[in-house]
C-alpha atoms as a PDB file:
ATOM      1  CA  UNK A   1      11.921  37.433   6.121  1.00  0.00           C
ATOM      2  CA  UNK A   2      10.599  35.020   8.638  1.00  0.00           C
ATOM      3  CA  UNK A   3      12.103  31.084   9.082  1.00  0.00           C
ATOM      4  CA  UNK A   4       9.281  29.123   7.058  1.00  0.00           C
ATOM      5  CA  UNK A   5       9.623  25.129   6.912  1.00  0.00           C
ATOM      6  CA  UNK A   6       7.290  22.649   6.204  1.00  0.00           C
ATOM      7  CA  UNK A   7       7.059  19.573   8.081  1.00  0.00           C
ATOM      8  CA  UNK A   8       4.326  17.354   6.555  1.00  0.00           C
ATOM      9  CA  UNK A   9       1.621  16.568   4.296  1.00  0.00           C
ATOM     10  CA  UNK A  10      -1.580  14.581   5.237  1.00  0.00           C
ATOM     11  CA  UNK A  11      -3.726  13.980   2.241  1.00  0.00           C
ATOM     12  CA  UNK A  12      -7.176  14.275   2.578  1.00  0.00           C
ATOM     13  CA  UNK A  13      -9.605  11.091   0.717  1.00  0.00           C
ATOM     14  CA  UNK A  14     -12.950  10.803   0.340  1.00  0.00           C
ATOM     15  CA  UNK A  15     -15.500   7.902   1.287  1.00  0.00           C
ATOM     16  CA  UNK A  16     -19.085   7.310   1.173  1.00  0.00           C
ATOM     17  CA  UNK A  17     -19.024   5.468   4.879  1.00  0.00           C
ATOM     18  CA  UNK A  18     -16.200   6.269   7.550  1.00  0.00           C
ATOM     19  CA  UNK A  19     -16.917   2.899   9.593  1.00  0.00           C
ATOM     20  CA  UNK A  20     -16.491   1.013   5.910  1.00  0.00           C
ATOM     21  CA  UNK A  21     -13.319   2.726   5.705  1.00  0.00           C
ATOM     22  CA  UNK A  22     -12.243   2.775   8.952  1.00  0.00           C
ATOM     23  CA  UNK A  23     -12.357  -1.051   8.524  1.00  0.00           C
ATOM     24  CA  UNK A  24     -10.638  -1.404   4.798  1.00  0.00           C
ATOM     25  CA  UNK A  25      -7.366   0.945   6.152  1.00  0.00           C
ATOM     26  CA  UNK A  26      -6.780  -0.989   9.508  1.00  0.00           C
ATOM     27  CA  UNK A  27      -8.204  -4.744   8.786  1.00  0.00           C
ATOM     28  CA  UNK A  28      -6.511  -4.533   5.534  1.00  0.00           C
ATOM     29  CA  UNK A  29      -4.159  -2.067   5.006  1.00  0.00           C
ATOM     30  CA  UNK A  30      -2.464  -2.143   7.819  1.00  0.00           C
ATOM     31  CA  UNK A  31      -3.358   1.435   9.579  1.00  0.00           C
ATOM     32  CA  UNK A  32      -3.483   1.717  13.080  1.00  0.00           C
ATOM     33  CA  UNK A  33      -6.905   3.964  13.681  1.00  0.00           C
ATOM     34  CA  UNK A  34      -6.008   7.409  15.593  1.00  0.00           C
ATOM     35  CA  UNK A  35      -8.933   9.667  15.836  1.00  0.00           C
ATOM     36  CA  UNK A  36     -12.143  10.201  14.761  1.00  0.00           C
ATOM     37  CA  UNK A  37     -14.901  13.454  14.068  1.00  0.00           C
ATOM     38  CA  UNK A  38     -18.459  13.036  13.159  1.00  0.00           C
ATOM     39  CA  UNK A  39     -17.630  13.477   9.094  1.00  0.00           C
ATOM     40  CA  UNK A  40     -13.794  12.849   9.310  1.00  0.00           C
ATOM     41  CA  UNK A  41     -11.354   9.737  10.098  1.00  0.00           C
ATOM     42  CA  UNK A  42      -7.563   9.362  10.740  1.00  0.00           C
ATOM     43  CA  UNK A  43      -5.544   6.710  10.093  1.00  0.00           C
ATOM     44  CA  UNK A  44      -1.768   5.662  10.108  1.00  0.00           C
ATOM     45  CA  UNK A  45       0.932   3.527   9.666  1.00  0.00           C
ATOM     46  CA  UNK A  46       4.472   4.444  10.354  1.00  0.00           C
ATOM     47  CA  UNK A  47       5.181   8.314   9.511  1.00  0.00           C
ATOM     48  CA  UNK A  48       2.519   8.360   7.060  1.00  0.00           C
ATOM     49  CA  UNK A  49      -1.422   9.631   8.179  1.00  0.00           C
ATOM     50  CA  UNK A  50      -4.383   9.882   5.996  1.00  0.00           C
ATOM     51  CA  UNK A  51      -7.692  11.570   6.771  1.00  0.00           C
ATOM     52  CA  UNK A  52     -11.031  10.658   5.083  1.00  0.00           C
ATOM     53  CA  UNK A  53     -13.574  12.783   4.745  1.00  0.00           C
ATOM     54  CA  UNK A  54     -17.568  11.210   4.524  1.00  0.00           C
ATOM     55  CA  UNK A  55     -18.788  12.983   1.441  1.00  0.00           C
ATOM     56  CA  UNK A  56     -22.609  12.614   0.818  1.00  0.00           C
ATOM     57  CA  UNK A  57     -22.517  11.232  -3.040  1.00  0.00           C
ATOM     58  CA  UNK A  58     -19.698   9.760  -4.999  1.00  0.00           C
ATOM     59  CA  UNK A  59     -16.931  12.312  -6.220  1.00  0.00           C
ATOM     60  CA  UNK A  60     -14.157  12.295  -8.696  1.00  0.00           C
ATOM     61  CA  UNK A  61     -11.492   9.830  -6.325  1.00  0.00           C
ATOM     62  CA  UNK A  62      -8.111  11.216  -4.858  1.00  0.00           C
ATOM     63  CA  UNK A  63      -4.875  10.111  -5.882  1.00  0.00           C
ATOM     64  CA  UNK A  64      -1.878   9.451  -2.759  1.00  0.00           C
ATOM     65  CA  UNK A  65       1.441   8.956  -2.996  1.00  0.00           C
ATOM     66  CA  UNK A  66       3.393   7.345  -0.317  1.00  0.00           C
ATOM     67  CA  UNK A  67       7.095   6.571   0.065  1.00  0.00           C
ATOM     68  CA  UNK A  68       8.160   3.329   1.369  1.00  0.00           C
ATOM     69  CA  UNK A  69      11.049   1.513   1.820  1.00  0.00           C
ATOM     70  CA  UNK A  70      10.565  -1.939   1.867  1.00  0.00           C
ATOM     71  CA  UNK A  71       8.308  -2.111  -1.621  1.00  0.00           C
ATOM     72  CA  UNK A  72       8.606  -5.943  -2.002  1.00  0.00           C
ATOM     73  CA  UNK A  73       7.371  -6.916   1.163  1.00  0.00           C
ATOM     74  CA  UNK A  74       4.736  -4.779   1.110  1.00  0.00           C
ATOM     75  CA  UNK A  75       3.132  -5.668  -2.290  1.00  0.00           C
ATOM     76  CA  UNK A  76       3.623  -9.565  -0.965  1.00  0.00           C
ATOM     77  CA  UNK A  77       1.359  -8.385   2.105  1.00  0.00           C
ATOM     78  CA  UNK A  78      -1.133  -6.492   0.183  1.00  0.00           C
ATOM     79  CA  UNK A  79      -1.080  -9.312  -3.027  1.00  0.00           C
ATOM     80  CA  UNK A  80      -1.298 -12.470  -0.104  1.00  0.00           C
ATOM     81  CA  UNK A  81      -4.374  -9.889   1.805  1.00  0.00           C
ATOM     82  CA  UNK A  82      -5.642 -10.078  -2.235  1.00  0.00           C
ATOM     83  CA  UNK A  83      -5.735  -6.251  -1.943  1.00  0.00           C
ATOM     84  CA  UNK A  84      -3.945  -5.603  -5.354  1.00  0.00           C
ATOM     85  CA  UNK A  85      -5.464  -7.043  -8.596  1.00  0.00           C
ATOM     86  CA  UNK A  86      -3.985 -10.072 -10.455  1.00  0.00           C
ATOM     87  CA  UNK A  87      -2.541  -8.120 -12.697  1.00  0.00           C
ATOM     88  CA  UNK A  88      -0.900  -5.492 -10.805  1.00  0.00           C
ATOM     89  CA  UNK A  89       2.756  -5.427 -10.272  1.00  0.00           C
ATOM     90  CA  UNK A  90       5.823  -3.602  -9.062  1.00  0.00           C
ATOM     91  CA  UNK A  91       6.834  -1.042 -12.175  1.00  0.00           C
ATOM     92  CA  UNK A  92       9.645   1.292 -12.431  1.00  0.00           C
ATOM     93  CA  UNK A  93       8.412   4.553 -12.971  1.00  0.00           C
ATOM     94  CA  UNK A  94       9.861   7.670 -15.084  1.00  0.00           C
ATOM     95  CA  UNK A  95      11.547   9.006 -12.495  1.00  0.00           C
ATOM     96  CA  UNK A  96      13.548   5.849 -11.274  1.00  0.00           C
ATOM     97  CA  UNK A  97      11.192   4.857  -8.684  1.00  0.00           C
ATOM     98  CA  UNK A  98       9.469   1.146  -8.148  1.00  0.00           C
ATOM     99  CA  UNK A  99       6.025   1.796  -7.315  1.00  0.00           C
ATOM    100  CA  UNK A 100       2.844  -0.530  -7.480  1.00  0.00           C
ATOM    101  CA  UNK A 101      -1.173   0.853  -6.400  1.00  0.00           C
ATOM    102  CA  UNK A 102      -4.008  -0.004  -4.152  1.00  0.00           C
ATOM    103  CA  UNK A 103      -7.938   1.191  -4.975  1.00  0.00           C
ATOM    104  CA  UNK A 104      -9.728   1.863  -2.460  1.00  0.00           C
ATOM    105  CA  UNK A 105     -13.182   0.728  -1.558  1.00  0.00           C
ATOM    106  CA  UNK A 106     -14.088   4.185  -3.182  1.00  0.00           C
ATOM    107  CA  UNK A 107     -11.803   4.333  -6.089  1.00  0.00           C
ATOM    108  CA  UNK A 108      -8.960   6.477  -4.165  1.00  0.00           C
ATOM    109  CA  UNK A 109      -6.084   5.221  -5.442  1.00  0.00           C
ATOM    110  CA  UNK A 110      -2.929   4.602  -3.025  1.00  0.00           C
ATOM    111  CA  UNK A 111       0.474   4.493  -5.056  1.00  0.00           C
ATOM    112  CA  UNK A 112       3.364   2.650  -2.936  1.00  0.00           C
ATOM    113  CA  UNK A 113       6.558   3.762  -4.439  1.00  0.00           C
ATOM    114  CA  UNK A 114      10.078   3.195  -3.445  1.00  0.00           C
ATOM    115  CA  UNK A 115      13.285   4.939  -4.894  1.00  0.00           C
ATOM    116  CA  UNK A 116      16.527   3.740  -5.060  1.00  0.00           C
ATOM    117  CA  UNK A 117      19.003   2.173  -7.166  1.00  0.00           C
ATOM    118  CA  UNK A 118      18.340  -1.219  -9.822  1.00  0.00           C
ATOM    119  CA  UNK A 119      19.288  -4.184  -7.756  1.00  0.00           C
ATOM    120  CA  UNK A 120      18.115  -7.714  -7.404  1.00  0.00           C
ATOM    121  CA  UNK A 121      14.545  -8.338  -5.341  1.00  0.00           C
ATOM    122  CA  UNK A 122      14.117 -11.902  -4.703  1.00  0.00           C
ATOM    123  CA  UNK A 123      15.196 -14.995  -4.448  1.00  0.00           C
ATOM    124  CA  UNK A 124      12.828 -17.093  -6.929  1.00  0.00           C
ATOM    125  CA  UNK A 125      12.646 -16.893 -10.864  1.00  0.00           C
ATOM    126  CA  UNK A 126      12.054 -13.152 -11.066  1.00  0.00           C
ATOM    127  CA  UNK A 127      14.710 -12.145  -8.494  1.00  0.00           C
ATOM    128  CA  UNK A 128      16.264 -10.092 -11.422  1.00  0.00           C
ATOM    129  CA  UNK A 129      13.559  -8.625 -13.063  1.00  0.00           C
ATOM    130  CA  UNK A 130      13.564  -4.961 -12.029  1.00  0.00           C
ATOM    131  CA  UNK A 131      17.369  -4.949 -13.121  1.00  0.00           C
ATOM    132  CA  UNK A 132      16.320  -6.066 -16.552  1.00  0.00           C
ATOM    133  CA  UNK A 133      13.636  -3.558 -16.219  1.00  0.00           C
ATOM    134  CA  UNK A 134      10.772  -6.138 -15.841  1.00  0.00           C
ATOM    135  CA  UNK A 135       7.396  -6.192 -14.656  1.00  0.00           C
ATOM    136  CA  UNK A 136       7.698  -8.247 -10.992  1.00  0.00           C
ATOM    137  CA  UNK A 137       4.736  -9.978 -10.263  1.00  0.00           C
ATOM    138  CA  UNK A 138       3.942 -12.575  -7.505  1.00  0.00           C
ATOM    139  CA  UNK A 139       3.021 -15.908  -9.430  1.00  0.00           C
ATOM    140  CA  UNK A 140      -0.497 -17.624  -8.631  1.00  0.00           C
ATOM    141  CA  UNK A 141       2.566 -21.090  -7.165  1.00  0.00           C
ATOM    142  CA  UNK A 142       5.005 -18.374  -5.433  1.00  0.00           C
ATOM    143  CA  UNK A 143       1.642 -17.244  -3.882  1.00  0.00           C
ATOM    144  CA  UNK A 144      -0.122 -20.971  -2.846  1.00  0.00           C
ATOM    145  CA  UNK A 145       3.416 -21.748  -1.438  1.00  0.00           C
ATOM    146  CA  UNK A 146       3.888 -18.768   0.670  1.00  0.00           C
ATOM    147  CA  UNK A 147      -0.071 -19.141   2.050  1.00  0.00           C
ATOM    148  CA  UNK A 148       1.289 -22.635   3.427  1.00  0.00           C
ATOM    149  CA  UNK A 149       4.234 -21.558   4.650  1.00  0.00           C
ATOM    150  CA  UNK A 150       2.443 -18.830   6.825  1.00  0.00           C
ATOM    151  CA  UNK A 151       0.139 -21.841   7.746  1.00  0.00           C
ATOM    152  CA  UNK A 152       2.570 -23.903   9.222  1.00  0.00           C
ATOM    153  CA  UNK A 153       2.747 -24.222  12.997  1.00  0.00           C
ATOM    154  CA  UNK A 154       5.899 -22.608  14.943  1.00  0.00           C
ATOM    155  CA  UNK A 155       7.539 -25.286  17.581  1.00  0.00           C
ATOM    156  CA  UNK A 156       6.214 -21.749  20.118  1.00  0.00           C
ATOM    157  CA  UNK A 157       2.515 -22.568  18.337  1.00  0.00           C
ATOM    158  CA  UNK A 158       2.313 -26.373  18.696  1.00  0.00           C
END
């Protein structure tokens, strides 16, 4: 029997306009664009690539999961970019994992999940909350006060 291994999955989403898209995974998610084909797309960002597909009328939406390290500091990109809804937070799943999701402009939904042991996530208030198997959430204050820090000039920016 041959050798057989498989290397890598790209999911495949759907989208009513590419150059809508296009601009919703790279302005604001954070994929670098990579190619393009007259009804197709490619996107990435680190080891993970997505294609989307133009379809010509809405269809049922895809569902992608993508493993991250790092699952903090990316919701605190994507909740400070206002990407993820108010309520939306970092959850442990059934299997262990902390995962939080994304919607897409065409209801694909994008499910950021991290595995890994219980252990403690920030330094504010909630720092503890995934040990004691709690909901973290950014607050509207963590998330005013973290918008003026980014705002504040570097002695390199002055």
């Amino acid at each position: 029997m041959p050798f057989v291994e498989l290397k890598k999955s790209v999911p495949v989403l759907y989208a009513l306009n590419l150059d809508e898209a296009r601009l919703f995974y790279t302005g604001r998610l954070g994929f670098s664009y990579r190619y393009a084909y007259s009804s197709m797309l490619s996107v990435e960002r680190g080891d993970v690539e997505i294609q989307i597909r133009r379809v010509q009328e809405e269809i049922a939406p895809a569902v992608c999961r993508i493993n991250v390290e790092g699952i903090k500091d990316l919701f605190e990109e994507y909740f400070l970019k206002e990407i993820v809804d108010s309520g939306e937070f970092i959850r442990e799943s059934q299997t262990g994992e902390r995962e939080f999701k994304v919607i897409d402009l065409y209801g694909n939904v994008l499910v950021f999940a991290e595995s890994g042991v219980m252990r403690k996530i920030g330094e504010s208030e909630r720092e503890y909350c995934f040990a004691m198997q709690r909901p973290f959430a950014i607050t509207r204050s963590q998330r005013k006060r973290t918008n003026t820090e980014i705002a504040k000039p570097t002695p390199q920016t002055q």
